[in-house]
PDB file of N, CA and C in Angstrom:
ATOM      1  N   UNK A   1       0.817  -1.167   0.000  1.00  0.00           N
ATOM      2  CA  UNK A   1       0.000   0.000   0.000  1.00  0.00           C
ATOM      3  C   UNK A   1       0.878   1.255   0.000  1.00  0.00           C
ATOM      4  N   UNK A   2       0.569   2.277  -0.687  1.00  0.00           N
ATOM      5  CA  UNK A   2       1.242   3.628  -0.652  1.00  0.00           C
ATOM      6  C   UNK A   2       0.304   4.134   0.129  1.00  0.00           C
ATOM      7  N   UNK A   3       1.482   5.224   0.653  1.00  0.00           N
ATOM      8  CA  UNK A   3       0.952   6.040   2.327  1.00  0.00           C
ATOM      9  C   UNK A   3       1.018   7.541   1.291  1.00  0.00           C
ATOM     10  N   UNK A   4      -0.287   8.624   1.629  1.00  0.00           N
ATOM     11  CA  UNK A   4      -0.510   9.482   1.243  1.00  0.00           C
ATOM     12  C   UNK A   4       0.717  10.800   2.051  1.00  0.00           C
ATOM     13  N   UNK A   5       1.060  11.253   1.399  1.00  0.00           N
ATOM     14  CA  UNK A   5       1.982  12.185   2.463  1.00  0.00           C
ATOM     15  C   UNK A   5       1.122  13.140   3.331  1.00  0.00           C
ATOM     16  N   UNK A   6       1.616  13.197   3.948  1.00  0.00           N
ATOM     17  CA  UNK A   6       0.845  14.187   4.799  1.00  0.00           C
ATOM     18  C   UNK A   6       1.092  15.550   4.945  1.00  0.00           C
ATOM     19  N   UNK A   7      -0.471  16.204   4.510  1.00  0.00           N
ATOM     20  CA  UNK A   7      -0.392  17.403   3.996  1.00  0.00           C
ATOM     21  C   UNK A   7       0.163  18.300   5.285  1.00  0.00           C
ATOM     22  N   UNK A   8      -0.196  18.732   6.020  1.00  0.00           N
ATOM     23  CA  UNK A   8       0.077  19.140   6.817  1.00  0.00           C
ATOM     24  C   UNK A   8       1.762  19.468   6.759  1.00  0.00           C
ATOM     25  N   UNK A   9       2.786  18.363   7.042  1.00  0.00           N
ATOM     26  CA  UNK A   9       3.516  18.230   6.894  1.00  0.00           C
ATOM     27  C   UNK A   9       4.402  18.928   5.841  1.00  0.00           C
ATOM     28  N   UNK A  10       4.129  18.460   4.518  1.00  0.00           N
ATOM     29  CA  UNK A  10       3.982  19.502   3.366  1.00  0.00           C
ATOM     30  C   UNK A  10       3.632  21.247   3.342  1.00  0.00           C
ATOM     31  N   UNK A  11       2.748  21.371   3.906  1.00  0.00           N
ATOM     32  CA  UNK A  11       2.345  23.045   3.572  1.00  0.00           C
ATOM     33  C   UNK A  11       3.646  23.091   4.440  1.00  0.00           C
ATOM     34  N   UNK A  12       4.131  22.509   5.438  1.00  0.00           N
ATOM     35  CA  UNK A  12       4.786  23.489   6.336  1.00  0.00           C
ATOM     36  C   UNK A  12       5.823  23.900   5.473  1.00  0.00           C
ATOM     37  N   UNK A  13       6.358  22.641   4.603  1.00  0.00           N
ATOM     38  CA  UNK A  13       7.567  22.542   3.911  1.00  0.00           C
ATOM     39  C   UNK A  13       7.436  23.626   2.866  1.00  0.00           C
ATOM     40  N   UNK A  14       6.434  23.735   1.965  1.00  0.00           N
ATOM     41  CA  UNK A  14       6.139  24.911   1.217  1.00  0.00           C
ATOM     42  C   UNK A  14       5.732  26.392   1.721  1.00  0.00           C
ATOM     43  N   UNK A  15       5.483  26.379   2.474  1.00  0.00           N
ATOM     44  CA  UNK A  15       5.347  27.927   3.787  1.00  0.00           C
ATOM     45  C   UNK A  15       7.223  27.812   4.016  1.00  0.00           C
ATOM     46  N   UNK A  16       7.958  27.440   4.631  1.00  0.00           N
ATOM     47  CA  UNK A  16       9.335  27.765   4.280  1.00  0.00           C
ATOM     48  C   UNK A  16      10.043  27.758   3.577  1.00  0.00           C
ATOM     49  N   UNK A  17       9.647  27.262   2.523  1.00  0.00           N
ATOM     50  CA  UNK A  17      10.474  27.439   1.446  1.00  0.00           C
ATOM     51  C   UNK A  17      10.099  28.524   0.371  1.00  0.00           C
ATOM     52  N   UNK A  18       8.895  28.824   0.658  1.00  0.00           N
ATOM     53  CA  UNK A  18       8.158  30.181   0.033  1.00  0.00           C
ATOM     54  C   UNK A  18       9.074  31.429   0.908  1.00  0.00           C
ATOM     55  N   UNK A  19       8.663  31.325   2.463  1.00  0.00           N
ATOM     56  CA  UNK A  19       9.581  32.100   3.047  1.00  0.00           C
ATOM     57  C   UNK A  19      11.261  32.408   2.894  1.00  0.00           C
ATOM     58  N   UNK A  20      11.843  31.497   3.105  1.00  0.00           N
ATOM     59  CA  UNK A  20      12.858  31.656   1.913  1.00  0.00           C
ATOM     60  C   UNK A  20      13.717  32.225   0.926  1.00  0.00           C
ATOM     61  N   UNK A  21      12.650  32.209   0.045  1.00  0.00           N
ATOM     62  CA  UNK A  21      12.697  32.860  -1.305  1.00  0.00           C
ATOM     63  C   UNK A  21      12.456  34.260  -1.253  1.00  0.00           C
ATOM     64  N   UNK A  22      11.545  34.446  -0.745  1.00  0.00           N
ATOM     65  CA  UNK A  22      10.981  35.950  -0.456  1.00  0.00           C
ATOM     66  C   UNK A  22      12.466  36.486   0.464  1.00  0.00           C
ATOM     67  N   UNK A  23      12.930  35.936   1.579  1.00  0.00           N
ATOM     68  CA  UNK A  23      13.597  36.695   2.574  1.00  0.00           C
ATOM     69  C   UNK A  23      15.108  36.923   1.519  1.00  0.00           C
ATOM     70  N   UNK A  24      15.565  35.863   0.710  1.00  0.00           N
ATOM     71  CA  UNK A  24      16.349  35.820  -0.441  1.00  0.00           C
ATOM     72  C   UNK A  24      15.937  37.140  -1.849  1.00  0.00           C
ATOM     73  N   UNK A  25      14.957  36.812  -2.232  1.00  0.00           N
ATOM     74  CA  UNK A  25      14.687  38.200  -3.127  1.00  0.00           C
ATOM     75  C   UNK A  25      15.122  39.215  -2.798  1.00  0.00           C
ATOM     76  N   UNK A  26      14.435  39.748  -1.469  1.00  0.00           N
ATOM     77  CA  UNK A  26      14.257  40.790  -0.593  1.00  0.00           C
ATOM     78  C   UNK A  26      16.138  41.342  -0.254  1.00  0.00           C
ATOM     79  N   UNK A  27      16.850  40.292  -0.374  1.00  0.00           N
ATOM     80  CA  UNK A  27      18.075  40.627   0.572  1.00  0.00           C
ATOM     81  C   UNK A  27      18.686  40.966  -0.726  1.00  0.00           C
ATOM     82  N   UNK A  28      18.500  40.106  -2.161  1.00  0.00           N
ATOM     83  CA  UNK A  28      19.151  40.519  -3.314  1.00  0.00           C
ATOM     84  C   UNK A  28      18.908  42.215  -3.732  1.00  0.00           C
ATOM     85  N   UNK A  29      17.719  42.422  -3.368  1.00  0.00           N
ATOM     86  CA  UNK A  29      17.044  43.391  -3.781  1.00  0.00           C
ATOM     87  C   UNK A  29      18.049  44.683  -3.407  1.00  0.00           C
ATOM     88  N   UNK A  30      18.395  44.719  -2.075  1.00  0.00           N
ATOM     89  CA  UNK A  30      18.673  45.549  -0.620  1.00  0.00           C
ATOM     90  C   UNK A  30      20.179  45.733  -1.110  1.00  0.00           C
ATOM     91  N   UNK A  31      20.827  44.677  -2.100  1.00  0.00           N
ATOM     92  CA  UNK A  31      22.168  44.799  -2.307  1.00  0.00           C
ATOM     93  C   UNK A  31      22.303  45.597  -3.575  1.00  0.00           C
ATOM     94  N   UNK A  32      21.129  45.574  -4.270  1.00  0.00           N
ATOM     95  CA  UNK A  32      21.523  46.027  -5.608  1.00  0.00           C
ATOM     96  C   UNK A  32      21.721  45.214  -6.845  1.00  0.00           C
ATOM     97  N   UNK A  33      21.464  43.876  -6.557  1.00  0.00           N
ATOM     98  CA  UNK A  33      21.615  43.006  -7.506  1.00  0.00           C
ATOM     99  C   UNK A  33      20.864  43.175  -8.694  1.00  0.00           C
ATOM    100  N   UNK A  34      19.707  43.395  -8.626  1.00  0.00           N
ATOM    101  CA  UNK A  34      18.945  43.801  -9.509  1.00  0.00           C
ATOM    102  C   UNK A  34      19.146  44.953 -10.902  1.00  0.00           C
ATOM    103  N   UNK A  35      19.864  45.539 -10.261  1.00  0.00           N
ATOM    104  CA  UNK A  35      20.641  46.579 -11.286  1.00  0.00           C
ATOM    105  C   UNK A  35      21.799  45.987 -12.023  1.00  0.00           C
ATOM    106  N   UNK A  36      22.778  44.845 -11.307  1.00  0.00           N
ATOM    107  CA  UNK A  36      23.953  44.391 -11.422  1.00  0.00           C
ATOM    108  C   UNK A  36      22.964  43.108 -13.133  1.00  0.00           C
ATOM    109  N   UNK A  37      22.348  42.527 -12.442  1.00  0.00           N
ATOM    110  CA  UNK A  37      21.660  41.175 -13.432  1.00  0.00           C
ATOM    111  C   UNK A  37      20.854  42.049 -14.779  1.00  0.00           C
ATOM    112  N   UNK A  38      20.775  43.212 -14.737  1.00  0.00           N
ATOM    113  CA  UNK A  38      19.902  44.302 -15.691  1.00  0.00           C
ATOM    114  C   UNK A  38      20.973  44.407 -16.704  1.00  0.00           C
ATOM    115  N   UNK A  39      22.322  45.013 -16.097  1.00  0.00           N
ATOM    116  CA  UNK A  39      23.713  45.818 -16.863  1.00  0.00           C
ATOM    117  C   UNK A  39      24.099  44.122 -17.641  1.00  0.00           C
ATOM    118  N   UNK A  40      24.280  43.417 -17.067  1.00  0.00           N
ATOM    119  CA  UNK A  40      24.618  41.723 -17.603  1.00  0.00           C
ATOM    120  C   UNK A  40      24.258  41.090 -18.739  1.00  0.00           C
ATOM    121  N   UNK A  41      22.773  41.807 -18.670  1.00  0.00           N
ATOM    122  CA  UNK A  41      21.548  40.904 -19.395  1.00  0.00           C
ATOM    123  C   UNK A  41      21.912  41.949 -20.782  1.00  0.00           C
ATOM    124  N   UNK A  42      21.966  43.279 -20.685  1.00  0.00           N
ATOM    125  CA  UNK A  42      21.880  44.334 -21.554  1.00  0.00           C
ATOM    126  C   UNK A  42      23.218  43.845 -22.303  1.00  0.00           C
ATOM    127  N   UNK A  43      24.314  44.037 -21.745  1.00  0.00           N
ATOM    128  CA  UNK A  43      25.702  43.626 -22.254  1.00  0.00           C
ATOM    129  C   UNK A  43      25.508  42.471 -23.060  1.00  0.00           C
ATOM    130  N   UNK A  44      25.281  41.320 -22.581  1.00  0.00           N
ATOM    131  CA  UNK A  44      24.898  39.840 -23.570  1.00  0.00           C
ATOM    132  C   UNK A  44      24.280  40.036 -24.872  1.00  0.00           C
ATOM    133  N   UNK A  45      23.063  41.078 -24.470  1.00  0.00           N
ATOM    134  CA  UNK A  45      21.993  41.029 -25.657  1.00  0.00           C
ATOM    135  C   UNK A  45      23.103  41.977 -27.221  1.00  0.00           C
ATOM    136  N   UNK A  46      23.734  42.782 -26.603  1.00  0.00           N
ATOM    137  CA  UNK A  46      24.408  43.722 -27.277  1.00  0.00           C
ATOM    138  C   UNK A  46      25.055  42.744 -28.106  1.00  0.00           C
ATOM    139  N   UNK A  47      26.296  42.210 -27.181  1.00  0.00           N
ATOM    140  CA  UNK A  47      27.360  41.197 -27.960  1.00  0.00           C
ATOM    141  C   UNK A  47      26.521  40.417 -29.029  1.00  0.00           C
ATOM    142  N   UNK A  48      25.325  39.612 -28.293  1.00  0.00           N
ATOM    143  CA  UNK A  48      24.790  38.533 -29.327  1.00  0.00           C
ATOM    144  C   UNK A  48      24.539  39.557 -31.004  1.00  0.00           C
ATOM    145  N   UNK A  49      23.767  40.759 -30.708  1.00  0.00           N
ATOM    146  CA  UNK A  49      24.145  41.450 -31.997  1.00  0.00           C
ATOM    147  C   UNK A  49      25.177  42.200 -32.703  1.00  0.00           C
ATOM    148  N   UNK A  50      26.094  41.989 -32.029  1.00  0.00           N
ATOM    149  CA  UNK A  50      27.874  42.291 -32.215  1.00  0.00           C
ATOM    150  C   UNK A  50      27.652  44.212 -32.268  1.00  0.00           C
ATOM    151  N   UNK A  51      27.026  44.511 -31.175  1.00  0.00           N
ATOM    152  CA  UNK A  51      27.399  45.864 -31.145  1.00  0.00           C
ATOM    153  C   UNK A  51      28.299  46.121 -29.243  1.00  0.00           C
ATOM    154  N   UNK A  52      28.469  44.964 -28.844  1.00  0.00           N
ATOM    155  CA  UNK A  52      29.169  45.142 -27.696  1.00  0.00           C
ATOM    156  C   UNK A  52      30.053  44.582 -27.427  1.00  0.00           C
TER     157      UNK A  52
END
Protein backbone atom coordinates (compact mmCIF):
# COMPACT_ATOMS: atom_id res chain seq x y z
CA UNK A 1 0.00 0.00 0.00
CA UNK A 2 1.24 3.63 -0.65
CA UNK A 3 0.95 6.04 2.33
CA UNK A 4 -0.51 9.48 1.24
CA UNK A 5 1.98 12.19 2.46
CA UNK A 6 0.85 14.19 4.80
CA UNK A 7 -0.39 17.40 4.00
CA UNK A 8 0.08 19.14 6.82
CA UNK A 9 3.52 18.23 6.89
CA UNK A 10 3.98 19.50 3.37
CA UNK A 11 2.35 23.05 3.57
CA UNK A 12 4.79 23.49 6.34
CA UNK A 13 7.57 22.54 3.91
CA UNK A 14 6.14 24.91 1.22
CA UNK A 15 5.35 27.93 3.79
CA UNK A 16 9.34 27.77 4.28
CA UNK A 17 10.47 27.44 1.45
CA UNK A 18 8.16 30.18 0.03
CA UNK A 19 9.58 32.10 3.05
CA UNK A 20 12.86 31.66 1.91
CA UNK A 21 12.70 32.86 -1.30
CA UNK A 22 10.98 35.95 -0.46
CA UNK A 23 13.60 36.69 2.57
CA UNK A 24 16.35 35.82 -0.44
CA UNK A 25 14.69 38.20 -3.13
CA UNK A 26 14.26 40.79 -0.59
CA UNK A 27 18.07 40.63 0.57
CA UNK A 28 19.15 40.52 -3.31
CA UNK A 29 17.04 43.39 -3.78
CA UNK A 30 18.67 45.55 -0.62
CA UNK A 31 22.17 44.80 -2.31
CA UNK A 32 21.52 46.03 -5.61
CA UNK A 33 21.62 43.01 -7.51
CA UNK A 34 18.94 43.80 -9.51
CA UNK A 35 20.64 46.58 -11.29
CA UNK A 36 23.95 44.39 -11.42
CA UNK A 37 21.66 41.18 -13.43
CA UNK A 38 19.90 44.30 -15.69
CA UNK A 39 23.71 45.82 -16.86
CA UNK A 40 24.62 41.72 -17.60
CA UNK A 41 21.55 40.90 -19.40
CA UNK A 42 21.88 44.33 -21.55
CA UNK A 43 25.70 43.63 -22.25
CA UNK A 44 24.90 39.84 -23.57
CA UNK A 45 21.99 41.03 -25.66
CA UNK A 46 24.41 43.72 -27.28
CA UNK A 47 27.36 41.20 -27.96
CA UNK A 48 24.79 38.53 -29.33
CA UNK A 49 24.15 41.45 -32.00
CA UNK A 50 27.87 42.29 -32.21
CA UNK A 51 27.40 45.86 -31.15
CA UNK A 52 29.17 45.14 -27.70
Amino acid sequence: MTQQPDIRRTSIIRVAVLAAAVALIAAGLANGEAQIVLEKGIRICLECIGIG
